[in-house]
C-alpha atoms as a PDB file:
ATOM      1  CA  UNK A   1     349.105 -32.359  65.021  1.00  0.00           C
ATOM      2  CA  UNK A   2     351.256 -34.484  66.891  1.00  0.00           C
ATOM      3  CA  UNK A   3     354.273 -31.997  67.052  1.00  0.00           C
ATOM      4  CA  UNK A   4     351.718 -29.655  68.465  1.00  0.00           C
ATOM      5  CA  UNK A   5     350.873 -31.960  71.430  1.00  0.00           C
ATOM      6  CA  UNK A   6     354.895 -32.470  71.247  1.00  0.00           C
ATOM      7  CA  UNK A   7     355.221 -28.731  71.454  1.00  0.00           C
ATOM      8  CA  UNK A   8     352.514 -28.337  73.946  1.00  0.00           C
ATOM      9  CA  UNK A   9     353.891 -31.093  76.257  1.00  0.00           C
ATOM     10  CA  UNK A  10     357.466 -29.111  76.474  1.00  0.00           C
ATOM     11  CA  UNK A  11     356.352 -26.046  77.418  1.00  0.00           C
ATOM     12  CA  UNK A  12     354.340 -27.562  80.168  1.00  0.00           C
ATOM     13  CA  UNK A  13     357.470 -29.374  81.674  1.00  0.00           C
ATOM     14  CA  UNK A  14     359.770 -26.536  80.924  1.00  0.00           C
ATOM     15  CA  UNK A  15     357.385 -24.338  82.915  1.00  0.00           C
ATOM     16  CA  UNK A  16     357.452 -26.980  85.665  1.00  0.00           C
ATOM     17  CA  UNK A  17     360.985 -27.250  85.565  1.00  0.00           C
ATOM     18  CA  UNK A  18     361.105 -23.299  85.884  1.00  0.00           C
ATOM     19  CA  UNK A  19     359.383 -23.819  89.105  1.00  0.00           C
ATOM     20  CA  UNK A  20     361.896 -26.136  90.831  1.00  0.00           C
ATOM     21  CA  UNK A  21     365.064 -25.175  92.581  1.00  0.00           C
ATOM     22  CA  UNK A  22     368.874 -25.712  90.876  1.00  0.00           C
ATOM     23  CA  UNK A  23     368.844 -29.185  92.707  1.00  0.00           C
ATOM     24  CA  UNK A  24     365.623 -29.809  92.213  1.00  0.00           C
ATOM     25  CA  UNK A  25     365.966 -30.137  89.153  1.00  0.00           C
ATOM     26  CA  UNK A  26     369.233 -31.902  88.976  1.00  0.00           C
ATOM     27  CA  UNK A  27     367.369 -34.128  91.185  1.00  0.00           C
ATOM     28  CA  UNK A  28     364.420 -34.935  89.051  1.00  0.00           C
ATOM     29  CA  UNK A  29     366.609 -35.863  86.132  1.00  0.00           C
ATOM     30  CA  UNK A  30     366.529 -35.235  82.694  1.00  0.00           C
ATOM     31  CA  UNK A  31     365.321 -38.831  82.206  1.00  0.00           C
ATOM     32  CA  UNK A  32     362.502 -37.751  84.527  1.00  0.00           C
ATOM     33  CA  UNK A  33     361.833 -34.707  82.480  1.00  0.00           C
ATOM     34  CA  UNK A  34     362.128 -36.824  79.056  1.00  0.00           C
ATOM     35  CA  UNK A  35     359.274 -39.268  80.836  1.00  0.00           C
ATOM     36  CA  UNK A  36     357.250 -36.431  82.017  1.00  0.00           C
ATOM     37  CA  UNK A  37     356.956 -34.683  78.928  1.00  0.00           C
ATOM     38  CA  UNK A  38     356.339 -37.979  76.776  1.00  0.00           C
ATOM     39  CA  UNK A  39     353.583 -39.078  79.779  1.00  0.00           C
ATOM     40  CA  UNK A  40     351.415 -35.294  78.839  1.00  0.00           C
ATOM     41  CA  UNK A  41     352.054 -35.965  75.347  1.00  0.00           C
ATOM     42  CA  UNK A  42     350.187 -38.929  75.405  1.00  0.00           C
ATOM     43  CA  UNK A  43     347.593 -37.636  77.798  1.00  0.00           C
ATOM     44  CA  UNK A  44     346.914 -34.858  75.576  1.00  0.00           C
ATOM     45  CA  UNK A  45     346.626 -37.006  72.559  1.00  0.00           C
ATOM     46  CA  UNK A  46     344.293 -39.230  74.263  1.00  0.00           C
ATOM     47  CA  UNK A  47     341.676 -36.661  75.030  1.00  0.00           C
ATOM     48  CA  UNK A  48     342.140 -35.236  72.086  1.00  0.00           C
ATOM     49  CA  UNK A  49     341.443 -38.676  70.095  1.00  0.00           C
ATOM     50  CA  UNK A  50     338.856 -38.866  72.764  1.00  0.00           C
ATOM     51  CA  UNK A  51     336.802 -35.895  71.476  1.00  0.00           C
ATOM     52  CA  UNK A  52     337.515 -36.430  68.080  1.00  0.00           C
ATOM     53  CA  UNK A  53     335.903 -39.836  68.155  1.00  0.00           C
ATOM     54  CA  UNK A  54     332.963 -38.736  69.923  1.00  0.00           C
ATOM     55  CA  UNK A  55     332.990 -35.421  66.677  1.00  0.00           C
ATOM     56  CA  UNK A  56     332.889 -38.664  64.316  1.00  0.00           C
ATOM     57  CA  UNK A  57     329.565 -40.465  66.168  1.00  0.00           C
ATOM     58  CA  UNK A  58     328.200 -37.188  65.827  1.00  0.00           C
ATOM     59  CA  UNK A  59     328.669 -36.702  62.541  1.00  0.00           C
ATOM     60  CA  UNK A  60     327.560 -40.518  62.148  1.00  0.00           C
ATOM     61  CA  UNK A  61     323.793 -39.647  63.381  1.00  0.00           C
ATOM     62  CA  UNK A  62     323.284 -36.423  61.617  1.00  0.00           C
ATOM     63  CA  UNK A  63     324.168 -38.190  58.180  1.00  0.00           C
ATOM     64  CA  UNK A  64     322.155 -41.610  59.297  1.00  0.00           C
ATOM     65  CA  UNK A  65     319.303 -38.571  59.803  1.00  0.00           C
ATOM     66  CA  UNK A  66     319.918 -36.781  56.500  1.00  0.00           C
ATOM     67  CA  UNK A  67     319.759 -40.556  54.837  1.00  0.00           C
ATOM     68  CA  UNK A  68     316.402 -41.136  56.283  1.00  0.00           C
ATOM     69  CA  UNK A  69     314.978 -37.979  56.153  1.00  0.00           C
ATOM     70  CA  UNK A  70     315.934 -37.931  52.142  1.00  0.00           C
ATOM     71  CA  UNK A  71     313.750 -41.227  51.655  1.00  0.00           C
ATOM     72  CA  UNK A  72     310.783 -39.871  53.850  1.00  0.00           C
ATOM     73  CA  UNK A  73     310.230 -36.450  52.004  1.00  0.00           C
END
């Protein structure tokens, strides 16, 4: 999943990049770019891990539930 948020992450500076003028872009820098894209990376992976832990608390309660309700039937 990573090399989808890798993926993900290019597209959305290559579409930025897109957007900016010749110098703009020389500008900015490919460093830039390299930082950008490794800075949305990580913010997609942290929502992402995010939701994913709040799936597994979830999931947590409805088994503690099925536990209890299996010793109360």
């Amino acid at each position: 999943m990573a090399g989808e948020h890798t993926a993900h992450a290019q597209r959305v500076v290559q579409t930025f990049s897109d957007k900016l003028s010749n110098s703009g872009r020389e500008h900015v820098g490919k460093l830039h770019f390299e930082e950008l894209e490794l800075l949305i990376e990580l913010a997609i992976a942290t929502s992402v891990n995010e939701e994913r832990e709040k799936i597994a608390q979830q999931l947590e309660g409805y088994i503690k539930d099925l536990r209890s309700s299996e010793y109360s039937d």
